[in-house]
Protein backbone atom coordinates (compact mmCIF):
# COMPACT_ATOMS: atom_id res chain seq x y z
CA UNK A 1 15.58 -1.78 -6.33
CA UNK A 2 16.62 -2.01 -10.08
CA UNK A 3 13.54 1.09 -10.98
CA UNK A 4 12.56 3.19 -13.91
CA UNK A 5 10.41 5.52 -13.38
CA UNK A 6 9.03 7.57 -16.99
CA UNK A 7 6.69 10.46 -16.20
CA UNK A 8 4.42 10.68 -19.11
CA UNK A 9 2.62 13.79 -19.51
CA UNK A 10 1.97 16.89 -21.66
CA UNK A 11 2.97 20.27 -20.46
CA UNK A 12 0.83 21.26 -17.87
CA UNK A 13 -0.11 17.96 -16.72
CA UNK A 14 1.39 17.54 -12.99
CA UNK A 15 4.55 16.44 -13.51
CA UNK A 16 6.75 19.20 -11.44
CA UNK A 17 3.54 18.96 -8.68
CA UNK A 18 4.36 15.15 -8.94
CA UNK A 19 7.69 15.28 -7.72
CA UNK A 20 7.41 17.36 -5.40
CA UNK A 21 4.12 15.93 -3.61
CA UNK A 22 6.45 12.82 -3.38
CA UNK A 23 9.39 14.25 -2.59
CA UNK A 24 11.66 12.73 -5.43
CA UNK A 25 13.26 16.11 -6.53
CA UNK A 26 17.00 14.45 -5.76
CA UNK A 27 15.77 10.79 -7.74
CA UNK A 28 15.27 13.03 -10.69
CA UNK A 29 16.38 13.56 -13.97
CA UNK A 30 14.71 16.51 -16.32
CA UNK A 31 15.07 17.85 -19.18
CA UNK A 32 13.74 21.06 -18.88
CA UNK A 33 16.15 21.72 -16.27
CA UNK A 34 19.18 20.40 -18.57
CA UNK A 35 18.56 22.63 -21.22
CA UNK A 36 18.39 26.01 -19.08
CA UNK A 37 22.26 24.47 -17.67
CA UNK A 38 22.87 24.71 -21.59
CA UNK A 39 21.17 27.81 -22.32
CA UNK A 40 19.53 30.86 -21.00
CA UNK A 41 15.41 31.42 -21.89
CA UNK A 42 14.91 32.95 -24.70
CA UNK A 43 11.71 34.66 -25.58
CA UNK A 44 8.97 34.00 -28.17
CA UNK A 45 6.17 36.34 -29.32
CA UNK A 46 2.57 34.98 -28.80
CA UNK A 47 0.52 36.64 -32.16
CA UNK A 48 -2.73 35.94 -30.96
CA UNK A 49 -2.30 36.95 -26.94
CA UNK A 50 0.15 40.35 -28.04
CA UNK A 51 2.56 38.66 -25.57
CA UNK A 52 5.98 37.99 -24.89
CA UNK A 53 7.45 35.14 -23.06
CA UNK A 54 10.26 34.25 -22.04
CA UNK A 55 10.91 30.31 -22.28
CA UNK A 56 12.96 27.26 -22.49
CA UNK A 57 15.28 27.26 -25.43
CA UNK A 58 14.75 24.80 -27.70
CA UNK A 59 17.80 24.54 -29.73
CA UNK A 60 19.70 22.92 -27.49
CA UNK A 61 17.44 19.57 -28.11
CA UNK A 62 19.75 17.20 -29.30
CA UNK A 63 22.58 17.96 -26.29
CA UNK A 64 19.85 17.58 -23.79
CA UNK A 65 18.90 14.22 -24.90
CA UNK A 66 22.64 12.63 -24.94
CA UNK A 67 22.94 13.91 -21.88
CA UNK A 68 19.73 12.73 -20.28
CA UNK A 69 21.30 9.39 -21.59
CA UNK A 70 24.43 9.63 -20.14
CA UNK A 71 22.62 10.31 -16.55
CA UNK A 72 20.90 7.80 -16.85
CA UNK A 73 22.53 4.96 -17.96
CA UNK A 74 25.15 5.78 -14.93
CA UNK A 75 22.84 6.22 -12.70
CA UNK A 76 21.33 2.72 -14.16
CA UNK A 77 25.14 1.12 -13.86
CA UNK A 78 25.20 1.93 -10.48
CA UNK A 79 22.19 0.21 -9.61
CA UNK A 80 20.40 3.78 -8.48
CA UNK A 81 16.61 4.25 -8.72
CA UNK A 82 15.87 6.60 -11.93
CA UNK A 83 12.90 8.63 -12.39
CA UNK A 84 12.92 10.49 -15.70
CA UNK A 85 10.74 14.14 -15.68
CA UNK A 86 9.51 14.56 -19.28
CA UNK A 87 6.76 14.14 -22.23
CA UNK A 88 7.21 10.32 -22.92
CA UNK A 89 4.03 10.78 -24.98
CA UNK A 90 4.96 8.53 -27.94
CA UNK A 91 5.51 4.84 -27.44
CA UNK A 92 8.89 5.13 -29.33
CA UNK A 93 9.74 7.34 -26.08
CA UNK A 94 9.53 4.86 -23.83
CA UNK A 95 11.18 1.64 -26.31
CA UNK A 96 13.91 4.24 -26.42
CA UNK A 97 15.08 3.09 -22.32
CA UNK A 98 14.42 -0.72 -23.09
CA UNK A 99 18.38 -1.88 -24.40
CA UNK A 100 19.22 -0.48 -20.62
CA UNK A 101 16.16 -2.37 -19.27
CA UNK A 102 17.62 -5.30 -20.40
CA UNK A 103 21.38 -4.09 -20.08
CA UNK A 104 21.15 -3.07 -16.25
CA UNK A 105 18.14 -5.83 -14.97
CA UNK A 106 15.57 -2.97 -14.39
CA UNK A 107 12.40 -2.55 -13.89
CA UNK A 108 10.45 -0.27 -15.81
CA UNK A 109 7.58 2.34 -14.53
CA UNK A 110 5.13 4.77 -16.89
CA UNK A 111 4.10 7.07 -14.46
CA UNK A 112 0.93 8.46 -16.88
CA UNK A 113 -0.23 12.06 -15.59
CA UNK A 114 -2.44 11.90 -18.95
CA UNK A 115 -4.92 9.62 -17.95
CA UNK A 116 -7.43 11.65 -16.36
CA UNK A 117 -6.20 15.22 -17.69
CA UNK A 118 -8.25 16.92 -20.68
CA UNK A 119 -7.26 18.93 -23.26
CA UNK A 120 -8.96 21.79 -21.79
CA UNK A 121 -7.73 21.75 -18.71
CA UNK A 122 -3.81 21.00 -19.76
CA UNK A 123 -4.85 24.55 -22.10
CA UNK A 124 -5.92 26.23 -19.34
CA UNK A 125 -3.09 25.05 -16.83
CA UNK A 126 -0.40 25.97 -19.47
CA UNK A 127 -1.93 29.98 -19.49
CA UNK A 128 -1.38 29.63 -16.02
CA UNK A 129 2.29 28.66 -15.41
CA UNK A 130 5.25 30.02 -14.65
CA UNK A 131 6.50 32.49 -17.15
CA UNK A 132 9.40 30.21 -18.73
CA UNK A 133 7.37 27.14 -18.26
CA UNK A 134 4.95 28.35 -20.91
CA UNK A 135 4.64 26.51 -24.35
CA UNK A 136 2.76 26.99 -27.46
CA UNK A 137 -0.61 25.51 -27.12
CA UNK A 138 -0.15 24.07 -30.61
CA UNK A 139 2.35 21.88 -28.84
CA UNK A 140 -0.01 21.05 -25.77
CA UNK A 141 -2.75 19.92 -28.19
CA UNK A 142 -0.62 18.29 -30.86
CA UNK A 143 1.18 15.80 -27.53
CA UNK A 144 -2.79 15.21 -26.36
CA UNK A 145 -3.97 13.69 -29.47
CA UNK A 146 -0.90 11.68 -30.32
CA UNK A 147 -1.66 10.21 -26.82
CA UNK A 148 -5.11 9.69 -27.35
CA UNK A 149 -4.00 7.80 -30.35
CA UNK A 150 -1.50 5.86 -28.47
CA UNK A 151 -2.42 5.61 -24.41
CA UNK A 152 -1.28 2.43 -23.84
CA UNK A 153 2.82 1.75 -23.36
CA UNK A 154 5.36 -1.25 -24.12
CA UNK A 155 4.26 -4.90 -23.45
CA UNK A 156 7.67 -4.59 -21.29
CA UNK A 157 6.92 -2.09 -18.95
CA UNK A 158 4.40 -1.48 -16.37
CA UNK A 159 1.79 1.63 -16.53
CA UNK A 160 0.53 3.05 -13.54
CA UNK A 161 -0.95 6.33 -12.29
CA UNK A 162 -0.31 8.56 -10.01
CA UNK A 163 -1.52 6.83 -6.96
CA UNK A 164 0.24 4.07 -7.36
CA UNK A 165 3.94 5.37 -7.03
CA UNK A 166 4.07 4.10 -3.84
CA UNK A 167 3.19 0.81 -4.16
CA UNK A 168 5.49 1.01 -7.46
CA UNK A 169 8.38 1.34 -5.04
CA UNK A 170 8.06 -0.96 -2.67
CA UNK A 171 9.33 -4.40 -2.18
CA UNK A 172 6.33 -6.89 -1.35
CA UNK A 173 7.46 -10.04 0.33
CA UNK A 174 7.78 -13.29 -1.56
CA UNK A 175 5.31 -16.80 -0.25
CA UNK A 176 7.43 -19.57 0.42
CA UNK A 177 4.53 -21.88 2.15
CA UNK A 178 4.31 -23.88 -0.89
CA UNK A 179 7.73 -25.09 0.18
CA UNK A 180 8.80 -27.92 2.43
CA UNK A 181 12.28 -26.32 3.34
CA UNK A 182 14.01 -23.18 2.94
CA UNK A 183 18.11 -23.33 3.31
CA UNK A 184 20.43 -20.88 3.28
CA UNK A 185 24.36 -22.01 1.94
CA UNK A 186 26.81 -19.55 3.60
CA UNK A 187 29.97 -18.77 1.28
CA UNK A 188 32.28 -21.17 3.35
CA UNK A 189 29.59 -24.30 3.39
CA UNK A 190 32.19 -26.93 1.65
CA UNK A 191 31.22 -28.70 -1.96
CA UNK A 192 30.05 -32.29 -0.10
CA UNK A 193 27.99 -30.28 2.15
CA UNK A 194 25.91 -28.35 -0.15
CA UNK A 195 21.94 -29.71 0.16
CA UNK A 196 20.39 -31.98 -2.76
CA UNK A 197 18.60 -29.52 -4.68
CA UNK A 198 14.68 -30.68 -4.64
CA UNK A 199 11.88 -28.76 -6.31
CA UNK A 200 9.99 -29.10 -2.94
CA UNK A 201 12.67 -26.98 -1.30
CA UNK A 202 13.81 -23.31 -1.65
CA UNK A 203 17.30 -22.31 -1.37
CA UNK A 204 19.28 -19.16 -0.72
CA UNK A 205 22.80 -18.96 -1.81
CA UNK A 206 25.97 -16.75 -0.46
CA UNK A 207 28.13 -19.31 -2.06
CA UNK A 208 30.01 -19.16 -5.43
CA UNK A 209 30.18 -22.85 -6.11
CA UNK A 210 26.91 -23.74 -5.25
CA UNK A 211 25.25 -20.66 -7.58
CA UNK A 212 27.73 -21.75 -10.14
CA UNK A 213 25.96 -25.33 -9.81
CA UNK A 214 22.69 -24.63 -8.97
CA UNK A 215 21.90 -21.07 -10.12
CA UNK A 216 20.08 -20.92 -12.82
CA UNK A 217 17.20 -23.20 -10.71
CA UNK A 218 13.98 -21.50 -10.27
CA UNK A 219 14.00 -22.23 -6.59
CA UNK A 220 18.17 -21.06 -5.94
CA UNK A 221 18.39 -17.25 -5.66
CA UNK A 222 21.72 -15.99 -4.85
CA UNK A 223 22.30 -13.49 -2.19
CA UNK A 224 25.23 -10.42 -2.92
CA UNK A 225 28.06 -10.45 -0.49
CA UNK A 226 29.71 -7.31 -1.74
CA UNK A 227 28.89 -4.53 -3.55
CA UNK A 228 30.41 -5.47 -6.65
CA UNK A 229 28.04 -8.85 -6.36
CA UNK A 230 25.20 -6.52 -6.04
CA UNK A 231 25.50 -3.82 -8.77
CA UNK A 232 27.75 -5.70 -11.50
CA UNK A 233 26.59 -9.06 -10.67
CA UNK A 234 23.18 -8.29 -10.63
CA UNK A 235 22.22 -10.62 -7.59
CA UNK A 236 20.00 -9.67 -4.87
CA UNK A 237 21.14 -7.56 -2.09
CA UNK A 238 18.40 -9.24 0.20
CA UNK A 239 15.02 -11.01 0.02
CA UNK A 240 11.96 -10.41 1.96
CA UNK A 241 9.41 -13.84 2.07
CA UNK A 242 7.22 -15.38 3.72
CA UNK A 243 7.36 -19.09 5.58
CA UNK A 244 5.40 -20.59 7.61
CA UNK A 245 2.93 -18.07 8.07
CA UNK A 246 6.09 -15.98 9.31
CA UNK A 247 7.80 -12.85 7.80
CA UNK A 248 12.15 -12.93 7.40
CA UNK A 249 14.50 -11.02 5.32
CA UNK A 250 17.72 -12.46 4.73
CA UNK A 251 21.08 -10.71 3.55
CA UNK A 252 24.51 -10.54 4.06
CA UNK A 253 24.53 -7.61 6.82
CA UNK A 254 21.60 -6.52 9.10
CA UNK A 255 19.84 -4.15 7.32
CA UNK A 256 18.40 -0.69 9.30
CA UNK A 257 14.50 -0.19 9.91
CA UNK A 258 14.92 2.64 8.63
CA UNK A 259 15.59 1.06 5.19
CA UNK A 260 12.12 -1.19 5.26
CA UNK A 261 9.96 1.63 7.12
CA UNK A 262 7.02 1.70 6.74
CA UNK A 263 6.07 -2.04 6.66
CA UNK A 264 2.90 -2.09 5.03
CA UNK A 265 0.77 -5.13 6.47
CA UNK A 266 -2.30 -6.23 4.30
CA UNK A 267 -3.98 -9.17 4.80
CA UNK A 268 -1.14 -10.95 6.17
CA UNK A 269 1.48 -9.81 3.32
CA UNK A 270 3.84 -7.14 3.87
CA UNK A 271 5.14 -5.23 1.59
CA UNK A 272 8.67 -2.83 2.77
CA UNK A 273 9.48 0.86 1.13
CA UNK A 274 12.56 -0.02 -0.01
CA UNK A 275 12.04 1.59 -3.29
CA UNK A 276 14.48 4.69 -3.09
CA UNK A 277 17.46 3.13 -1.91
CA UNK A 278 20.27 2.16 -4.24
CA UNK A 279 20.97 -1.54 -4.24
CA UNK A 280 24.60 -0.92 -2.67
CA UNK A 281 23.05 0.60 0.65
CA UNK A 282 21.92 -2.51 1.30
CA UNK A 283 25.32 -4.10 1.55
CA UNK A 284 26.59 -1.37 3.79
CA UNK A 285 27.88 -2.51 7.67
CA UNK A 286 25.40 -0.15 10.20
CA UNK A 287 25.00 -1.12 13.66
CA UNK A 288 22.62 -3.06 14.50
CA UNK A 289 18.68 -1.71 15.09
CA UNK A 290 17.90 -2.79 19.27
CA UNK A 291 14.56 -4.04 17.95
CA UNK A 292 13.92 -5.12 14.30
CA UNK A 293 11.17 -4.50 12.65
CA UNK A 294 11.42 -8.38 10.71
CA UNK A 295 13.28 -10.97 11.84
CA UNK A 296 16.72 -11.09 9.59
CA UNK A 297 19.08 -13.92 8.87
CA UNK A 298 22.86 -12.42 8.23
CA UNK A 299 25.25 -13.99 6.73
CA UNK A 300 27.40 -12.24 8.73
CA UNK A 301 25.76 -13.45 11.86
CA UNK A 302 25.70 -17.10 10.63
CA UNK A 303 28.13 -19.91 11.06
CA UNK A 304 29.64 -19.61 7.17
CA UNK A 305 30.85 -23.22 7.25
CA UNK A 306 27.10 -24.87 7.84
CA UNK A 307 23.91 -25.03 6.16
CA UNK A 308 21.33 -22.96 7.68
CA UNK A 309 17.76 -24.66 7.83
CA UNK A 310 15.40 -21.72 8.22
CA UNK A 311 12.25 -24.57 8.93
């Protein structure tokens, strides 16, 4: 939910093979692609290798990059998960997403593809690609050192490899044992009904008055009823913990296995791949799984006049 994901690489250094190997072609945005919608190849004579190539224009820079902002700040407004396919080498690449960061409640990613590439073999990887996807290896070698200067990324965002994209987007479940009581306030619980708020409690709100009261606690997290609540609102469209020793989810509609599958299970934690699915899926109306895979509270299962008292 809420995702950036930056790949950070130099020509040559797995970022297409990336994608693909984890299936996130539709989730992405690049800019290589952008610039052949604005213009055809073009070619370039290589001096040294008496070759012609024919490759991605370059003049058409400065449109690509407004409109690599434009995707994805809407994508961003809409609450969508973003991954990004380009260089990213420079740390003023990655600063240059954080006012959205901050705008849209995100979470940023640096997916680095650098980190255990060397120059040689992005050199040698580059001879071998496909004919437009070619650069000059001045390029390739001027992008590794300024990373070698610079590996690490923004205090604000999170770095990870390769390996750990799929951990990256999942949800892992939050530990409520430290807590005497959990309560859930449905949206029609009335004003002298609403629970004393205690720091040894936890409480989950579907109710305007009592997040309007009681919100900004550490220990109140609202719940979104609508989709509007959800992607404008910025509140939660569930929330996966654990109490008790037991694992819940709570929302406002039952929410499909097919939306938490696979349920990791480590240790007694589990984590749930919820990571591609835009925040407003999760308030959609489905039927019903036979069996669920956690047990779910639903708001729209609940009496929305009482307090629920989950222990």
């Amino acid at each position: 939910m809420r995702k950036l994901f930056l790949l950070r690489g130099a020509p040559g250094s797995g970022k297409s093979s990336f994608i693909a190997r984890h299936h996130l072609t539709p989730y992405a945005i690049s800019r290589d692609q952008i610039r052949l919608l604005l213009a055809d190849l073009t070619v370039y004579y290589q001096e040294d290798a008496d070759v012609l190539h024919q490759v991605i224009p370059r003049h058409v820079t400065v449109r690509t990059e407004q409109m690599v902002d434009h995707l994805v700040e809407h994508k961003m407004e809409h609450g969508e998960t973003v991954i990004v396919d380009g260089t990213h080498i420079v740390p003023s690449a990655i600063e240059h997403f954080k006012p959205w960061v901050d705008k849209y409640h995100y979470e940023c990613f640096v997916v680095d593809l650098m980190q255990h590439n060397t120059l040689e073999n992005l050199l040698k990887r580059n001879q071998t690609r496909m004919h437009y996807d070619w650069v000059k290896p001045e390029v390739v070698k001027q992008m590794y050192h300024a990373y070698e200067a610079h590996p690490e990324v923004p205090s604000w965002a999170h770095k990870i490899v390769p390996t750990q994209m799929d951990h990256a987007l999942s949800q892992k479940e939050s530990n409520l044992d430290r807590y005497s009581h959990v309560i859930a306030v449905p949206d029609k619980v009335s004003e002298e009904d609403f629970p004393h708020v205690h720091i040894s409690n936890f409480y989950f709100s579907f109710n305007e008055k009592f997040t309007e009261k009681y919100g900004t606690y550490r220990n109140v997290v609202s719940i979104a009823k609508t989709e509007d609540e959800a992607v404008k609102q910025f509140k939660l469209p569930y929330f996966v913990f654990k109490f008790h020793h037991k694992h819940f989810l709570i929302s406002a509609y039952p929410i499909r296995n097919e939306m938490l599958d696979p349920i990791r299970k480590v240790k007694g934690v589990w984590t749930y791949s919820t990571g591609l699915y835009n925040v407003a899926d999760f308030i959609k109306e489905f039927p019903e799984n036979p069996k669920q895979h956690v047990h779910q509270f639903n708001l729209s299962k609940l009496d929305a006049t009482r307090l629920l008292h989950i222990w």
